[in-house]
N, C-alpha and C. Protein backbone atom coordinates (compact mmCIF):
# COMPACT_ATOMS: atom_id res chain seq x y z
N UNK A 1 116.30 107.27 94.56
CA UNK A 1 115.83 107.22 93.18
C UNK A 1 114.61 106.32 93.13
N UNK A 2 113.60 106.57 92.40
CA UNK A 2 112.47 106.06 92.48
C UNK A 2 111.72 106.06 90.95
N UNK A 3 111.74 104.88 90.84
CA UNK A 3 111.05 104.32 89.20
C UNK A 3 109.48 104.38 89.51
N UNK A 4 108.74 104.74 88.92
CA UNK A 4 107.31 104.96 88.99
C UNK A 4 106.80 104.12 87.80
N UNK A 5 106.29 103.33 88.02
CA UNK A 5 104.68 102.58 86.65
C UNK A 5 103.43 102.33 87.04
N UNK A 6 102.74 101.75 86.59
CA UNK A 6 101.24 101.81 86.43
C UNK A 6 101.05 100.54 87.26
N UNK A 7 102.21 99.70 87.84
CA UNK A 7 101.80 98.74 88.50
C UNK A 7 102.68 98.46 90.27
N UNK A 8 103.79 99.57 90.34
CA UNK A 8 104.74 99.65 90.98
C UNK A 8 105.64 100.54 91.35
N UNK A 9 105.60 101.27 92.38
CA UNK A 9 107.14 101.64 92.56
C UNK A 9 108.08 101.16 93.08
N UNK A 10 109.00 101.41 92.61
CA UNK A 10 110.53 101.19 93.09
C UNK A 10 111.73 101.61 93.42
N UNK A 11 111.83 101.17 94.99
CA UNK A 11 113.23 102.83 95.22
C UNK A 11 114.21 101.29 95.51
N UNK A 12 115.32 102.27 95.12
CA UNK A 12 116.78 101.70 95.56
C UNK A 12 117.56 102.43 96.24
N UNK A 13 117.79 101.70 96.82
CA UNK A 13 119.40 102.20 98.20
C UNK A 13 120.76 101.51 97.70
N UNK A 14 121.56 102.09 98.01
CA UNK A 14 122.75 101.56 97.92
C UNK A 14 123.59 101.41 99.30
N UNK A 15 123.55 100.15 99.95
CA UNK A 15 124.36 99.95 101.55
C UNK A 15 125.98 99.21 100.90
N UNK A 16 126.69 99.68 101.37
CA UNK A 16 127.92 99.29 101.38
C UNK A 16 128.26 99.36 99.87
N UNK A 17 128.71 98.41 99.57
CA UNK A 17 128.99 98.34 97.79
C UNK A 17 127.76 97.46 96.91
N UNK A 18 126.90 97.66 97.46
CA UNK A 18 125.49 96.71 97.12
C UNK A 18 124.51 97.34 96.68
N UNK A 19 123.99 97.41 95.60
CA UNK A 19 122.42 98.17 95.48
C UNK A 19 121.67 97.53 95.78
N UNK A 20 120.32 97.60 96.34
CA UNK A 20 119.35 96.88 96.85
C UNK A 20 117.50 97.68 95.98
N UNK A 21 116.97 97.17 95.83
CA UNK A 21 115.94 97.63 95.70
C UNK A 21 114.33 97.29 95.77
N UNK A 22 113.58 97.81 96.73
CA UNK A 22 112.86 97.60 97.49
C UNK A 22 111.44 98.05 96.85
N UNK A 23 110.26 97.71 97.06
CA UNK A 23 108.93 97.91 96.72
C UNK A 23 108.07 97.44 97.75
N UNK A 24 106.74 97.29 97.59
CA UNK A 24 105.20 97.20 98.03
C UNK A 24 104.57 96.44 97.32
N UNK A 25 104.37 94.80 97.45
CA UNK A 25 103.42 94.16 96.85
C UNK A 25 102.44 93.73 97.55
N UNK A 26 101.62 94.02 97.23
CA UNK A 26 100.47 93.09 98.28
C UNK A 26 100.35 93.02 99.53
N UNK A 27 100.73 94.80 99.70
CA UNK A 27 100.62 95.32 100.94
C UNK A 27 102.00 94.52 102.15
N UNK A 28 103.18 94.40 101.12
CA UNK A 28 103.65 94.08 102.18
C UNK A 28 105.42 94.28 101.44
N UNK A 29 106.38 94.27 101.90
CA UNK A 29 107.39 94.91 101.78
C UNK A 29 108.38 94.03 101.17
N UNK A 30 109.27 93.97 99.94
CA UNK A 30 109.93 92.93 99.80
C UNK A 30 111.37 93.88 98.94
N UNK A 31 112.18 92.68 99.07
CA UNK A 31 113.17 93.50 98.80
C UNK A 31 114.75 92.25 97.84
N UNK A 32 115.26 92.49 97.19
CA UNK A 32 116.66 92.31 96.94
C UNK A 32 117.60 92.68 96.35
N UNK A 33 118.57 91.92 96.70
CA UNK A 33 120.14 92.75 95.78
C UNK A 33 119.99 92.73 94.57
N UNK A 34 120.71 93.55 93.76
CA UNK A 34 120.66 93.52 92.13
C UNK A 34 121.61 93.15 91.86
N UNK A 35 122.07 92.47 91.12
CA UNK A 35 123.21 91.69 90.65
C UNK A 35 124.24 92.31 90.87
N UNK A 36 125.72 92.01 90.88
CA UNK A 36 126.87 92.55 91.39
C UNK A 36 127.26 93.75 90.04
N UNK A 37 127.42 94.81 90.45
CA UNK A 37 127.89 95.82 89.30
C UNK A 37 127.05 96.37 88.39
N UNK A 38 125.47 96.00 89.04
CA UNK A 38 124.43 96.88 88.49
C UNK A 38 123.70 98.05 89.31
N UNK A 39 124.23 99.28 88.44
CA UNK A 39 123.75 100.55 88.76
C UNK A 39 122.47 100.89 88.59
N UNK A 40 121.28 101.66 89.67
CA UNK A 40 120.34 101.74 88.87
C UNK A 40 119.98 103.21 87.89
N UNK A 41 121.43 103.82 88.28
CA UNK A 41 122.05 105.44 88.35
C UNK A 41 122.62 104.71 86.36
N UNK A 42 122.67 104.45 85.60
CA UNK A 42 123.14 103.57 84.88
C UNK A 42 122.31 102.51 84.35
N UNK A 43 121.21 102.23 84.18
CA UNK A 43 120.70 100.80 83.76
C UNK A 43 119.64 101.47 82.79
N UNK A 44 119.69 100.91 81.80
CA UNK A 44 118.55 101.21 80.73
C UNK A 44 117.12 101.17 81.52
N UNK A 45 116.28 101.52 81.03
CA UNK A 45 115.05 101.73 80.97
C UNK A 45 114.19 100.73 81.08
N UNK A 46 114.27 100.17 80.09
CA UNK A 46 114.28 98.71 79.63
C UNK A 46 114.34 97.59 80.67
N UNK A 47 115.26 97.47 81.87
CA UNK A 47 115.54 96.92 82.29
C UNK A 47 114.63 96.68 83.87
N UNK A 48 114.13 98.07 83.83
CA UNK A 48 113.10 98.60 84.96
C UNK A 48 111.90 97.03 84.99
N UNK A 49 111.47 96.97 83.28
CA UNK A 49 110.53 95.61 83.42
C UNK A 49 111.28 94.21 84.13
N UNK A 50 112.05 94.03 83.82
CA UNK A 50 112.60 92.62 84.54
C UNK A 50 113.09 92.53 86.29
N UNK A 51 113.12 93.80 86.81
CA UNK A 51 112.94 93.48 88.13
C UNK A 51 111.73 94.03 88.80
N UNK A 52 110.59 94.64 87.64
CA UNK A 52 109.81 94.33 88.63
C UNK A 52 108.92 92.81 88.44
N UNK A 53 109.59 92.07 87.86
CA UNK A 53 108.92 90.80 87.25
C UNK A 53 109.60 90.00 88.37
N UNK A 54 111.47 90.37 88.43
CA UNK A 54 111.78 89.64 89.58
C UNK A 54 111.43 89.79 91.17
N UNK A 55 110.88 91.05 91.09
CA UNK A 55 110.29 91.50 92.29
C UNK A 55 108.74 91.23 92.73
N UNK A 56 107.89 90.54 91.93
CA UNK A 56 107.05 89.63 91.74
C UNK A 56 107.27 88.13 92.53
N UNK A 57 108.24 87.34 91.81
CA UNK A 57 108.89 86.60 92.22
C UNK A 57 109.41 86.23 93.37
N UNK A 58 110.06 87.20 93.91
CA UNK A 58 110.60 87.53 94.99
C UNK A 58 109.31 87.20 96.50
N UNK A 59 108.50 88.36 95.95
CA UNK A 59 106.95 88.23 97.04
C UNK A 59 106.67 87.28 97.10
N UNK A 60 106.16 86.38 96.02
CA UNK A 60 105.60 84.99 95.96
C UNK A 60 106.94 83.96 96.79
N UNK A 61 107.75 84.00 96.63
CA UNK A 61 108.61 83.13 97.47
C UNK A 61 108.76 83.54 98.90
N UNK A 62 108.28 85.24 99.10
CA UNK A 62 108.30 85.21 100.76
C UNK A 62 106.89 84.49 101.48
N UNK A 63 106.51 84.79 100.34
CA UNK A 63 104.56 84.05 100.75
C UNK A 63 105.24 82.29 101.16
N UNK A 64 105.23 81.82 100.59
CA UNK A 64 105.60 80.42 99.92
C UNK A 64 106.39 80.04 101.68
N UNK A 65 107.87 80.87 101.93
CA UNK A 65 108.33 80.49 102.81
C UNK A 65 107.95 80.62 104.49
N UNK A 66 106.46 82.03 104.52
CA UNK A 66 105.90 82.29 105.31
C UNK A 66 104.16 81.10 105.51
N UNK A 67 104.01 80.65 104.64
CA UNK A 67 103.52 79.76 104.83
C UNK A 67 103.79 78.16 105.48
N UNK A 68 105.25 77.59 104.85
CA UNK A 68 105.75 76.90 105.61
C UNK A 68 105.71 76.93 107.13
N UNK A 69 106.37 78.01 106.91
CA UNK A 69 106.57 78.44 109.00
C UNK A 69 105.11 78.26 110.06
N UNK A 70 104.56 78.58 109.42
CA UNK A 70 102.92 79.05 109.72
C UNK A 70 102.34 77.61 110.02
C-alpha cells in the first residue's frame, strides 16, 4: 500500500504482527514502526500528515546519529 503527496511517498509492510513504514528522504532510506495496533489498511486520512512529519524526524535523527559515528 502506498500513500502518494506532493512531498512523499509512503509504503508500508507488515513483518510479523508489526506495521512498519518506510520512505525516501534526502535520498536516503528511513524507516519505523507505527505504534502498536495501528493499521494503515484502517487509519484515517488525516493521519497520513503526522507520520510523514514523524518520518521527517526520524531522518534528521539518523543524520544526527550518523554524524556522531563519523
Amino acid at each position: 500500500m502506498q500513500k502518494s503527496s506532493s512531498q512523499s511517498e509512503v509504503l508500508f509492510q507488515k513483518l510479523g504482527h508489526i506495521w512498519y513504514v518506510f520512505s525516501e528522504i534526502n535520498n536516503e532510506l528511513v524507516y519505523s514502526a507505527l505504534p502498536e495496533g495501528m493499521n494503515p489498511h484502517t487509519t484515517k486520512l488525516e493521519l497520513y500528515h503526522v507520520i510523514e512529519e514523524h518520518m521527517q524526524k526520524v531522518s534528521k535523527q539518523y543524520k544526527e546519529i550518523k554524524a556522531q559515528v563519523a
